[in-house]
N, C-alpha and C. Protein backbone atom coordinates (compact mmCIF):
# COMPACT_ATOMS: atom_id res chain seq x y z
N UNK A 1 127.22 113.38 123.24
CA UNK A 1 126.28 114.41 122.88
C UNK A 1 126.66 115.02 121.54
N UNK A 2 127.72 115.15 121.04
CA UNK A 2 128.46 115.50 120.29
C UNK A 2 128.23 115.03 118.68
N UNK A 3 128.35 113.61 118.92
CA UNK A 3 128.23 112.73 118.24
C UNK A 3 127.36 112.61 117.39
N UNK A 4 125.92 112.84 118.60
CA UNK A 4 124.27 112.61 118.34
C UNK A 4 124.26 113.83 117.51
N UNK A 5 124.76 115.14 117.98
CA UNK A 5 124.39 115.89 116.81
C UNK A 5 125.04 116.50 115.77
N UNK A 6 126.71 115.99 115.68
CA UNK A 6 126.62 115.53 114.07
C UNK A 6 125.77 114.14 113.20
N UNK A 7 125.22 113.59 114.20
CA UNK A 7 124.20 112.42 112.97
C UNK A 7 123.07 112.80 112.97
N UNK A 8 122.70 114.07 113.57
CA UNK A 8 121.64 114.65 112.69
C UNK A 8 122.12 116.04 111.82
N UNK A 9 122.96 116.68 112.33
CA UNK A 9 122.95 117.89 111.57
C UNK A 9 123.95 117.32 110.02
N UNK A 10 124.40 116.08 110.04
CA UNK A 10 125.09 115.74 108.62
C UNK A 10 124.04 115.19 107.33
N UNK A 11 123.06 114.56 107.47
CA UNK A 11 122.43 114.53 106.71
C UNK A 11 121.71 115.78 106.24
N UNK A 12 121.51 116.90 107.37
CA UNK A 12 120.61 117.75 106.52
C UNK A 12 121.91 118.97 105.77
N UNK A 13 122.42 118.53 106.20
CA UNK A 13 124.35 119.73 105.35
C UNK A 13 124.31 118.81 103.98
N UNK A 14 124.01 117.54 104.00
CA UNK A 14 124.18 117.01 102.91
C UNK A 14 122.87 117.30 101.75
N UNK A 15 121.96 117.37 102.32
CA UNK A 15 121.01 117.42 101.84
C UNK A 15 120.75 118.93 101.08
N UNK A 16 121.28 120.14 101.72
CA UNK A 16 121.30 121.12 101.23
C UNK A 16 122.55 121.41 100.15
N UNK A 17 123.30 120.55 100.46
CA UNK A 17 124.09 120.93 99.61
C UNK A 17 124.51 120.77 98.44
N UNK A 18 123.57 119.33 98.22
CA UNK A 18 123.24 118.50 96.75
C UNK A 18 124.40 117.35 96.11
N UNK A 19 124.59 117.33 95.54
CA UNK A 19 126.04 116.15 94.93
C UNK A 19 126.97 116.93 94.37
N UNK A 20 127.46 116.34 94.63
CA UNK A 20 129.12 116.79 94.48
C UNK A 20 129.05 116.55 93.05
N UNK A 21 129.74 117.79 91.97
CA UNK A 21 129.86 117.26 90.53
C UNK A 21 128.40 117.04 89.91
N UNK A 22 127.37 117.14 90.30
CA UNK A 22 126.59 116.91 89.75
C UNK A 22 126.39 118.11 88.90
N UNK A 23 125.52 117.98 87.60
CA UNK A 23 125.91 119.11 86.74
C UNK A 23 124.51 118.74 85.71
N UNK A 24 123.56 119.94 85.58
CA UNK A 24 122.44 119.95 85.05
C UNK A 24 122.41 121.25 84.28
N UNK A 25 120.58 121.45 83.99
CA UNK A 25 120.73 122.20 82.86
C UNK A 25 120.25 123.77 83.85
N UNK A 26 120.24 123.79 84.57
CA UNK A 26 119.79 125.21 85.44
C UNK A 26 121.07 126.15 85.30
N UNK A 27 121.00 127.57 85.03
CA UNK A 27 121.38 128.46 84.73
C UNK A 27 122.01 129.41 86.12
N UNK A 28 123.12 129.47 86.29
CA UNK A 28 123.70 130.06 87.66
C UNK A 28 124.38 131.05 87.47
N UNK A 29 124.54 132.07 87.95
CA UNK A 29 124.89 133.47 87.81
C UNK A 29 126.55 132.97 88.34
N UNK A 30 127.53 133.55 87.76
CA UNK A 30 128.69 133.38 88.33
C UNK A 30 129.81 134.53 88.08
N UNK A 31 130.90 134.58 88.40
CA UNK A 31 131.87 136.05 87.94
C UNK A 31 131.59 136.19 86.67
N UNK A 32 131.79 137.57 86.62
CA UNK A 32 131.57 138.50 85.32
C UNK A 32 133.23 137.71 84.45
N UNK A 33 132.89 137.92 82.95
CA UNK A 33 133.97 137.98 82.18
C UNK A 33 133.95 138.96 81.09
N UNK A 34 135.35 138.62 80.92
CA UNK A 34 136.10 139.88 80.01
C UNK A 34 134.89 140.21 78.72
N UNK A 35 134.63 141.39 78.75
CA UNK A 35 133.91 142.21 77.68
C UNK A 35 134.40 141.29 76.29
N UNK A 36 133.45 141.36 75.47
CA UNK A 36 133.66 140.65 73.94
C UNK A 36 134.12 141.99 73.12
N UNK A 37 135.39 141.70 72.78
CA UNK A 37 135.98 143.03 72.07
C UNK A 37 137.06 143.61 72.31
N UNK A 38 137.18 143.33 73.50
CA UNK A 38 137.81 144.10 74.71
C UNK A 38 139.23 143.63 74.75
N UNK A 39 139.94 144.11 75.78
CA UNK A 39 141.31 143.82 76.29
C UNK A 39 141.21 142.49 77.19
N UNK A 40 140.72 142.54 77.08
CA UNK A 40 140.09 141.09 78.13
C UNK A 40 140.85 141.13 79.66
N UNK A 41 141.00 142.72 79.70
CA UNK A 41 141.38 142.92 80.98
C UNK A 41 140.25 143.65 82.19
N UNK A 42 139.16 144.32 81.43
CA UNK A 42 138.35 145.16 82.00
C UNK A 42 137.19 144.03 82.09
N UNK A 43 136.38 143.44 83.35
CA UNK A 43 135.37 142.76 83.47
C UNK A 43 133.82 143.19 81.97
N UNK A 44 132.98 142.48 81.67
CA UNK A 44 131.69 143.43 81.49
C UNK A 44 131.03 143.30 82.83
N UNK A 45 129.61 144.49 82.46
CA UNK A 45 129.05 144.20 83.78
C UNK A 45 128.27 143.04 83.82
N UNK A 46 127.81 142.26 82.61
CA UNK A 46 126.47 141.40 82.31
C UNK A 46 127.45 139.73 83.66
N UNK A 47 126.53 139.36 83.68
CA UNK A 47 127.17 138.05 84.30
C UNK A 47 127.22 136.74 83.46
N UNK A 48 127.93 136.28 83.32
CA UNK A 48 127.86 134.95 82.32
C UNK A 48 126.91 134.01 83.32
N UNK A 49 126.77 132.91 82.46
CA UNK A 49 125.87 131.82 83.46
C UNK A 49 126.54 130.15 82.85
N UNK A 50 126.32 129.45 84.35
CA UNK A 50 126.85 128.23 84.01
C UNK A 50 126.15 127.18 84.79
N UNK A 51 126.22 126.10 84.16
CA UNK A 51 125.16 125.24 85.10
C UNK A 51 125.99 124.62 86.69
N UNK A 52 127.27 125.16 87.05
CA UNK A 52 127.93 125.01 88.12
C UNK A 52 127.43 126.01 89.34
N UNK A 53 127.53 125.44 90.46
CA UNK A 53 127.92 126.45 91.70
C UNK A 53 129.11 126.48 92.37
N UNK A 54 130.12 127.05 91.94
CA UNK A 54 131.29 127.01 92.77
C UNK A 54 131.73 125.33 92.99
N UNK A 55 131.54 124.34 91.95
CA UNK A 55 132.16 123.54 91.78
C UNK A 55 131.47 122.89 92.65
N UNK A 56 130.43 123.06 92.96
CA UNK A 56 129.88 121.88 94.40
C UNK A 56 128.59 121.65 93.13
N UNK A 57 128.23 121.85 92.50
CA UNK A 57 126.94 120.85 92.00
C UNK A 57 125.91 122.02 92.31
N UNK A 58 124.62 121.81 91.32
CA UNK A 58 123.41 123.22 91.44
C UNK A 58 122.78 122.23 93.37
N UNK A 59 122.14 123.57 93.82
CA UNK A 59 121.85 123.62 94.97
C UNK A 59 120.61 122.53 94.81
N UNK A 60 120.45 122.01 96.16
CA UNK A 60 119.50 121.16 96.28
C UNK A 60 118.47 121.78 97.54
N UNK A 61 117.40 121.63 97.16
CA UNK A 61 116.48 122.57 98.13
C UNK A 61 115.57 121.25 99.14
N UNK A 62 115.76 121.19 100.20
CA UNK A 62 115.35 120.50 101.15
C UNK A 62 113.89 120.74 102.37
N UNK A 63 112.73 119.95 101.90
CA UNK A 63 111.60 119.91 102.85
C UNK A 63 111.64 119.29 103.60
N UNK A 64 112.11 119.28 105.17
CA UNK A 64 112.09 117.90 106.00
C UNK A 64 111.56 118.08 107.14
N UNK A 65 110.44 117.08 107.25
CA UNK A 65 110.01 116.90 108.62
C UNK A 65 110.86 116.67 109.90
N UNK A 66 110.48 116.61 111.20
CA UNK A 66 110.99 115.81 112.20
C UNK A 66 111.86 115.08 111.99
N UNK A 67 112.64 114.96 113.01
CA UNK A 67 113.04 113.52 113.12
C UNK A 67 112.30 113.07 114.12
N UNK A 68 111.97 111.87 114.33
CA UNK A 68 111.06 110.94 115.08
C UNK A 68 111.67 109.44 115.12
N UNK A 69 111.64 109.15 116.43
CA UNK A 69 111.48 107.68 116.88
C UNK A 69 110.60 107.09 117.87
N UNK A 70 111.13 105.45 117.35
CA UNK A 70 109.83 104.51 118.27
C UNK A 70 110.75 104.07 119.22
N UNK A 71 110.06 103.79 120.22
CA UNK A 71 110.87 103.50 121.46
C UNK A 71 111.51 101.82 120.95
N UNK A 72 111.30 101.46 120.14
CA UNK A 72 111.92 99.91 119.91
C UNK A 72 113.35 100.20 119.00
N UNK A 73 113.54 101.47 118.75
CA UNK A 73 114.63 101.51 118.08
C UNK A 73 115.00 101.68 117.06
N UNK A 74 113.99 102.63 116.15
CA UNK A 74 113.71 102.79 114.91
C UNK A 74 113.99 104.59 114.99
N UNK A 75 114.51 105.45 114.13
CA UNK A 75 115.21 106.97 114.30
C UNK A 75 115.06 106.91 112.90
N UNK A 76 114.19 108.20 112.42
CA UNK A 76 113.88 108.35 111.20
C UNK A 76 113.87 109.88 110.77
N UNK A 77 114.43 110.71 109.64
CA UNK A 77 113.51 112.07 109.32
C UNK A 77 113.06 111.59 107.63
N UNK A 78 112.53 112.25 107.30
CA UNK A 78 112.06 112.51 105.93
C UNK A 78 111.93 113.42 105.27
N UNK A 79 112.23 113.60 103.96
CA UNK A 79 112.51 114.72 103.35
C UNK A 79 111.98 115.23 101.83
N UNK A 80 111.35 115.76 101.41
CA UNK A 80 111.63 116.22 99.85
C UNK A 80 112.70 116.80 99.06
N UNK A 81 113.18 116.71 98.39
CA UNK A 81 114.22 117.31 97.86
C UNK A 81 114.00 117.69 96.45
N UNK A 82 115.11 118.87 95.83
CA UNK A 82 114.19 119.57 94.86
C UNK A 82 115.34 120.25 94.02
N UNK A 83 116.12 119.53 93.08
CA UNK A 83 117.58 120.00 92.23
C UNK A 83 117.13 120.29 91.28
N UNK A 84 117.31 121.26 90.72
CA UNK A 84 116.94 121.67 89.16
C UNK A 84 115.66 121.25 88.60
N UNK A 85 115.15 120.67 87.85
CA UNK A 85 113.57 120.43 87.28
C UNK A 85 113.27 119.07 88.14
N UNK A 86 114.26 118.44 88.95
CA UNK A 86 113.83 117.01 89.63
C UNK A 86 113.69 116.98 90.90
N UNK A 87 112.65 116.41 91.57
CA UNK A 87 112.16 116.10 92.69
C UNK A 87 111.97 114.63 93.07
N UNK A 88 112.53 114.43 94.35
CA UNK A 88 112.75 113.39 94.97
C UNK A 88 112.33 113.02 96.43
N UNK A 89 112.42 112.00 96.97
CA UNK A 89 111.98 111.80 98.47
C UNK A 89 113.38 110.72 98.96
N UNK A 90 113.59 111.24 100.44
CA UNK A 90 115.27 110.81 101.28
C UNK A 90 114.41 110.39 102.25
N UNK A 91 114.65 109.50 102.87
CA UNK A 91 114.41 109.14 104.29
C UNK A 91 115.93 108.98 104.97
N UNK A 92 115.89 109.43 105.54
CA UNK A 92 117.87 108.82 106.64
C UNK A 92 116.90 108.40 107.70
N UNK A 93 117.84 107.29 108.12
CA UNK A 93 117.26 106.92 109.02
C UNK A 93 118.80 105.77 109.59
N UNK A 94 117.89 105.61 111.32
CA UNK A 94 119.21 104.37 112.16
C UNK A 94 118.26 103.32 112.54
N UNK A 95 118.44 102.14 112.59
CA UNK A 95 117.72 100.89 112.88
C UNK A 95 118.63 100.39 113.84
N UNK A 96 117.98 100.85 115.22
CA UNK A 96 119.26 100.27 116.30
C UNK A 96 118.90 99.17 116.82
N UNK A 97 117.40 98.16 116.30
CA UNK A 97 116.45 97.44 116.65
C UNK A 97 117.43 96.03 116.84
N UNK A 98 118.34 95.80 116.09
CA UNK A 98 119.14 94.19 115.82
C UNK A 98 118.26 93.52 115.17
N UNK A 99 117.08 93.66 114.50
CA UNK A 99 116.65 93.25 113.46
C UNK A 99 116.75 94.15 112.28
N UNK A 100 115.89 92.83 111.44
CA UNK A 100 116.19 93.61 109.61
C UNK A 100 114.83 93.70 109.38
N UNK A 101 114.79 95.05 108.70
CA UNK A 101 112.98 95.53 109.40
C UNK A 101 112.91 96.00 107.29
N UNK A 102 111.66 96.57 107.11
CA UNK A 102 111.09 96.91 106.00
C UNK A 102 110.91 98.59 105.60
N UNK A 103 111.42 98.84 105.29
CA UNK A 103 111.03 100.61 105.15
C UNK A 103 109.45 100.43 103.72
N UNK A 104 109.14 101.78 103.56
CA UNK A 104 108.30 102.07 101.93
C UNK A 104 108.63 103.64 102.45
N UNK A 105 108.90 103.77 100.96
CA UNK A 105 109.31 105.36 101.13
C UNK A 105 107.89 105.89 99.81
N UNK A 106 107.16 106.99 100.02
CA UNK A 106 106.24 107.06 99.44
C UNK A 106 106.56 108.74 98.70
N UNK A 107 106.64 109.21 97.24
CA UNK A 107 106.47 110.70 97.56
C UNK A 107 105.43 110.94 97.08
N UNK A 108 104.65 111.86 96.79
CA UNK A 108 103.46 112.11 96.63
C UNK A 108 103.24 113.84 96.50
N UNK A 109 102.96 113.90 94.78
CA UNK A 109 103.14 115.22 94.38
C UNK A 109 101.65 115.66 93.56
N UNK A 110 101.37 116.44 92.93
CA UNK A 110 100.10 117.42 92.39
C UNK A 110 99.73 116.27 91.43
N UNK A 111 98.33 116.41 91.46
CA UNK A 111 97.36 115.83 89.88
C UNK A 111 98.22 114.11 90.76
N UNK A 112 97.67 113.79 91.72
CA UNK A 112 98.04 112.49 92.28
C UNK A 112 98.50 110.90 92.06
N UNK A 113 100.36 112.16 91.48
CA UNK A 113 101.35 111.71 91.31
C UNK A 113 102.06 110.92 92.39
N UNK A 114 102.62 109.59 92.13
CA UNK A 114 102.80 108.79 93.58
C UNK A 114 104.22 108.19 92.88
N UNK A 115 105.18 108.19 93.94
CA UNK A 115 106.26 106.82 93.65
C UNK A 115 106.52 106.43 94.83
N UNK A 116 107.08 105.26 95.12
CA UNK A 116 106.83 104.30 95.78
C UNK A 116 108.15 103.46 95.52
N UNK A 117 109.09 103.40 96.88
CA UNK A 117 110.56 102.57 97.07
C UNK A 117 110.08 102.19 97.91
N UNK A 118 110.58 100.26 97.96
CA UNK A 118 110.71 99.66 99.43
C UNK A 118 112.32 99.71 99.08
N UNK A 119 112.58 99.24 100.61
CA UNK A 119 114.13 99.14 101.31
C UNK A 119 114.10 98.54 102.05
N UNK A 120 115.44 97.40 101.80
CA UNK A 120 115.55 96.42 103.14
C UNK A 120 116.31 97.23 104.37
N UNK A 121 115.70 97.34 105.45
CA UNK A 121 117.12 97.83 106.29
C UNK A 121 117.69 96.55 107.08
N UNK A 122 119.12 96.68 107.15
CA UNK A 122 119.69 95.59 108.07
C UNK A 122 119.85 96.14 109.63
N UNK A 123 119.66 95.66 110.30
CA UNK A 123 119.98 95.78 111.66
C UNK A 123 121.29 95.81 112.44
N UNK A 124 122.06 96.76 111.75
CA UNK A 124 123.26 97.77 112.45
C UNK A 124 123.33 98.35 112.63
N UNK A 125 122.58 99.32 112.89
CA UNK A 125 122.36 100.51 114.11
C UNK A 125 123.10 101.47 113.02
N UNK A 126 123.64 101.34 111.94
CA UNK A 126 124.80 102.47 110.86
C UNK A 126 123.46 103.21 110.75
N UNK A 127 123.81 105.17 110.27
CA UNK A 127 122.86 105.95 109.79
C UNK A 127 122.56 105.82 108.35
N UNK A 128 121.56 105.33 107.50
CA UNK A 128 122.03 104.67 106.14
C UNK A 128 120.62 105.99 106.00
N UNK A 129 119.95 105.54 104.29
CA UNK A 129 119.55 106.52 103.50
C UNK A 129 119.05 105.65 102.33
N UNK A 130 117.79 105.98 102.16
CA UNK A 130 116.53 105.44 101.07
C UNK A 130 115.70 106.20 100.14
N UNK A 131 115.81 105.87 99.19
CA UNK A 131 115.38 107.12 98.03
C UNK A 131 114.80 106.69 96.71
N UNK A 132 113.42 107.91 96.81
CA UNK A 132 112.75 107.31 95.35
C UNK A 132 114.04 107.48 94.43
N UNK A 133 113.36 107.26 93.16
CA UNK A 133 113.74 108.13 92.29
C UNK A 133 113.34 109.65 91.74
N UNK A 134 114.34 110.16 90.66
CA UNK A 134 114.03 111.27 91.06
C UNK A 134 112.95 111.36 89.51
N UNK A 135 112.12 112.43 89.75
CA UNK A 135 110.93 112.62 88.88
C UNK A 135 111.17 114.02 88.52
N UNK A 136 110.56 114.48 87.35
CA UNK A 136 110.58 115.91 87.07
C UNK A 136 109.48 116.53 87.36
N UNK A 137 109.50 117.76 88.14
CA UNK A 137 109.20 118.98 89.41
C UNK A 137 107.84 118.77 88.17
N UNK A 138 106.14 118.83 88.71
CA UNK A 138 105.24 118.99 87.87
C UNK A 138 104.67 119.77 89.08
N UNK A 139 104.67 121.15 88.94
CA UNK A 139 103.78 122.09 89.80
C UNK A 139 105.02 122.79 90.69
N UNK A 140 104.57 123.36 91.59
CA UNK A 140 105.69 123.48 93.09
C UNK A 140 106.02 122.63 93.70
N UNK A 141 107.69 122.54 93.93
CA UNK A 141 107.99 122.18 94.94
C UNK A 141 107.15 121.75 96.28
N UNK A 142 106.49 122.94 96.72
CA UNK A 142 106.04 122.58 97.82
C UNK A 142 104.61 121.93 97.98
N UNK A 143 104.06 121.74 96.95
CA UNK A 143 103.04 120.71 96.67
C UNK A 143 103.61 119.08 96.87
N UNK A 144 104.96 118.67 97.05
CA UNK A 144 105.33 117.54 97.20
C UNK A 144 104.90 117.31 98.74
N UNK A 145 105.00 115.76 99.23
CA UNK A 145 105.01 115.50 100.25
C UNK A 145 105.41 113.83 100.23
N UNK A 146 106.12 113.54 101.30
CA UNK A 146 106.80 112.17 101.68
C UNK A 146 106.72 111.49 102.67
N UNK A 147 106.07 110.71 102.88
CA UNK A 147 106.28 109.53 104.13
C UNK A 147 107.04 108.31 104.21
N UNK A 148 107.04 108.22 105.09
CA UNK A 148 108.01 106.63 104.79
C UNK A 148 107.82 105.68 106.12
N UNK A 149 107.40 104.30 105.98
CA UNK A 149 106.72 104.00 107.19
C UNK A 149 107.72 102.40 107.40
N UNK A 150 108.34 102.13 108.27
CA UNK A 150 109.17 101.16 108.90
C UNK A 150 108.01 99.73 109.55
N UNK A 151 108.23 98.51 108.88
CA UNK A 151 107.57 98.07 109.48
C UNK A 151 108.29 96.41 110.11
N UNK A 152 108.49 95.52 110.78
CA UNK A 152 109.21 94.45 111.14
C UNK A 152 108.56 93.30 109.90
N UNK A 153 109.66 92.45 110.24
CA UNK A 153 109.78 91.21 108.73
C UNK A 153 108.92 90.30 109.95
N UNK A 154 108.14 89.79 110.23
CA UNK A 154 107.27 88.58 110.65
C UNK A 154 106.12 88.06 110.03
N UNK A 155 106.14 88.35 108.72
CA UNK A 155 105.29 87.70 107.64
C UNK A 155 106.06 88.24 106.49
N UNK A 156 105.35 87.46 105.68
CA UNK A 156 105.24 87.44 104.14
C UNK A 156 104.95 88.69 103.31
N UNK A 157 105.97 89.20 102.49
CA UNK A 157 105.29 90.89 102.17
C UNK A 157 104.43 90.56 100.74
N UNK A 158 103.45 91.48 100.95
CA UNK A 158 102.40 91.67 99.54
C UNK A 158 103.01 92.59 98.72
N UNK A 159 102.49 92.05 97.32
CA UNK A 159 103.75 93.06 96.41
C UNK A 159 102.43 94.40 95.98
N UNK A 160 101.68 94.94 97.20
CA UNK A 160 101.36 96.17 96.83
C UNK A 160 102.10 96.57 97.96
N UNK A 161 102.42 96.44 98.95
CA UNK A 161 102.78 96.87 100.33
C UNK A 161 102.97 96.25 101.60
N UNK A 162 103.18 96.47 102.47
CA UNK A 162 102.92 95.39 103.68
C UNK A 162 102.14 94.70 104.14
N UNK A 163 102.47 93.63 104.46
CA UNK A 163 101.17 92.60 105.10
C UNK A 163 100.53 92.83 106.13
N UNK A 164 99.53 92.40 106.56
CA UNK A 164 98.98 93.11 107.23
C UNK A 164 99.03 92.43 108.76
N UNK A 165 100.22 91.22 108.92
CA UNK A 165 100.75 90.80 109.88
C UNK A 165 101.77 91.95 110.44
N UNK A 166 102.74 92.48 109.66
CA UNK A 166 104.08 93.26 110.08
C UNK A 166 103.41 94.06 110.76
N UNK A 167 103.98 94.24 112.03
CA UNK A 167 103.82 95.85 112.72
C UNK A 167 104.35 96.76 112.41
N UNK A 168 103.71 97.95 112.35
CA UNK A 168 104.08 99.61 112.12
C UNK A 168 104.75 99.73 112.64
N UNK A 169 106.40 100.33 112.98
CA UNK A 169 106.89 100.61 114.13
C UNK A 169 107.14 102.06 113.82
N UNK A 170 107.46 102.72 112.80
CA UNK A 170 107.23 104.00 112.65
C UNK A 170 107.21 105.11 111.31
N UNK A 171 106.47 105.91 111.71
CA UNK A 171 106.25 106.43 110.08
C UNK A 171 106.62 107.73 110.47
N UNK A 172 107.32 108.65 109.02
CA UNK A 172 108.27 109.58 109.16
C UNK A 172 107.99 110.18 107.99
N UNK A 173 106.93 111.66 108.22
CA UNK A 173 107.26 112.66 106.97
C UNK A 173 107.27 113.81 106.82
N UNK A 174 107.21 114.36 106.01
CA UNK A 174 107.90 115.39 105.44
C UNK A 174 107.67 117.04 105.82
N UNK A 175 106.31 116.26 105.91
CA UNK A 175 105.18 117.61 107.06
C UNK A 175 105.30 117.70 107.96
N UNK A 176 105.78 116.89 108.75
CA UNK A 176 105.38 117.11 110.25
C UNK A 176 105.37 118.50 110.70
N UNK A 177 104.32 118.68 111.56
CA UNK A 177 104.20 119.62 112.32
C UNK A 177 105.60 119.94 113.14
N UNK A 178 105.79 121.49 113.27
CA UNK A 178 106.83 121.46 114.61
C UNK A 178 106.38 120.94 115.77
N UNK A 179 107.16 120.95 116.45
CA UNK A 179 106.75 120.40 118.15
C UNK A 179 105.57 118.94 118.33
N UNK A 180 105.88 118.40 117.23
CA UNK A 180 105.44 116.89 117.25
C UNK A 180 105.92 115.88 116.63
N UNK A 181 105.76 114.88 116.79
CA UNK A 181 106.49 113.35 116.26
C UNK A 181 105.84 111.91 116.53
N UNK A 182 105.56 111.54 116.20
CA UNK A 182 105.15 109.85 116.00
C UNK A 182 105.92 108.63 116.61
């Protein structure tokens, strides 16, 4: 029981907490320093600013749906994510299926902005992780939205998307409603 919920509560600790070292151009309030002039013993009151947070990287702001699964063995959440001027889409997800199945991770932001990752997943049941790239924030944050839809390898894939042999086995985003899942 334990287990199950550090493999969900670690992706979203990760997710809030952004990359390690990562280092951009956003402006962070941090300890005051020594007055210009001064003994450089007495603080000023103004706050300097640095593009660090306490050495962990600027904060990463996290939209995530559900987590949701298909009874064949597919465990998915989906997410927006939102670091400094860039916005991105995460799917984590476990493929406990013993097959090697197809993800498309989709994000989908204002003035109908779209990117679009496929991902092979292999069939080891490991908690792995799929991701656009990241794009720069055009509007709000919360105008983004992400799906990402799992489908099995038993045909031939079309290079706009899936064939229309593969079955759906499950789709995972960013909205979901509380108290529902797919």
């Amino acid at each position: 029981m334990g287990v199950a919920a550090c493999a969900v509560a670690l992706p979203l600790t990760v997710a809030s907490a952004g990359q390690v070292g990562d280092r951009g151009g956003a402006d962070m309030p941090v300890a005051a320093r020594p007055q210009p002039g001064g003994d450089g013993k007495v603080p000023s009151a103004a706050p300097s600013r640095t593009p660090f947070l306490l050495g962990l990287g600027l904060a990463t702001a996290a939209h995530c749906g559900l987590e949701v699964s298909s009874p064949g063995g597919v465990e998915a959440q989906t997410c927006v994510l939102t670091q400094g001027a860039d916005t991105w889409a995460r799917t984590y997800y476990r493929n406990a299926t013993g097959e090697s199945l197809d993800a498309d991770l989709t994000l989908m932001g204002p003035g109908d902005r779209t990117v679009r990752t496929h991902c092979a997943l292999g069939g080891d049941d490991e908690p792995e992780t799929c991701e656009t790239p990241r794009e720069r924030t055009s509007g709000a944050p919360s105008a983004y939205t992400a799906v990402a839809e799992f489908a099995g390898r038993t045909g031939p894939r079309e290079a706009a998307g899936r064939a229309g042999d593969e079955p759906l086995l499950l789709r995972a985003g960013s909205n979901s409603p509380a108290g529902t899942g797919s």
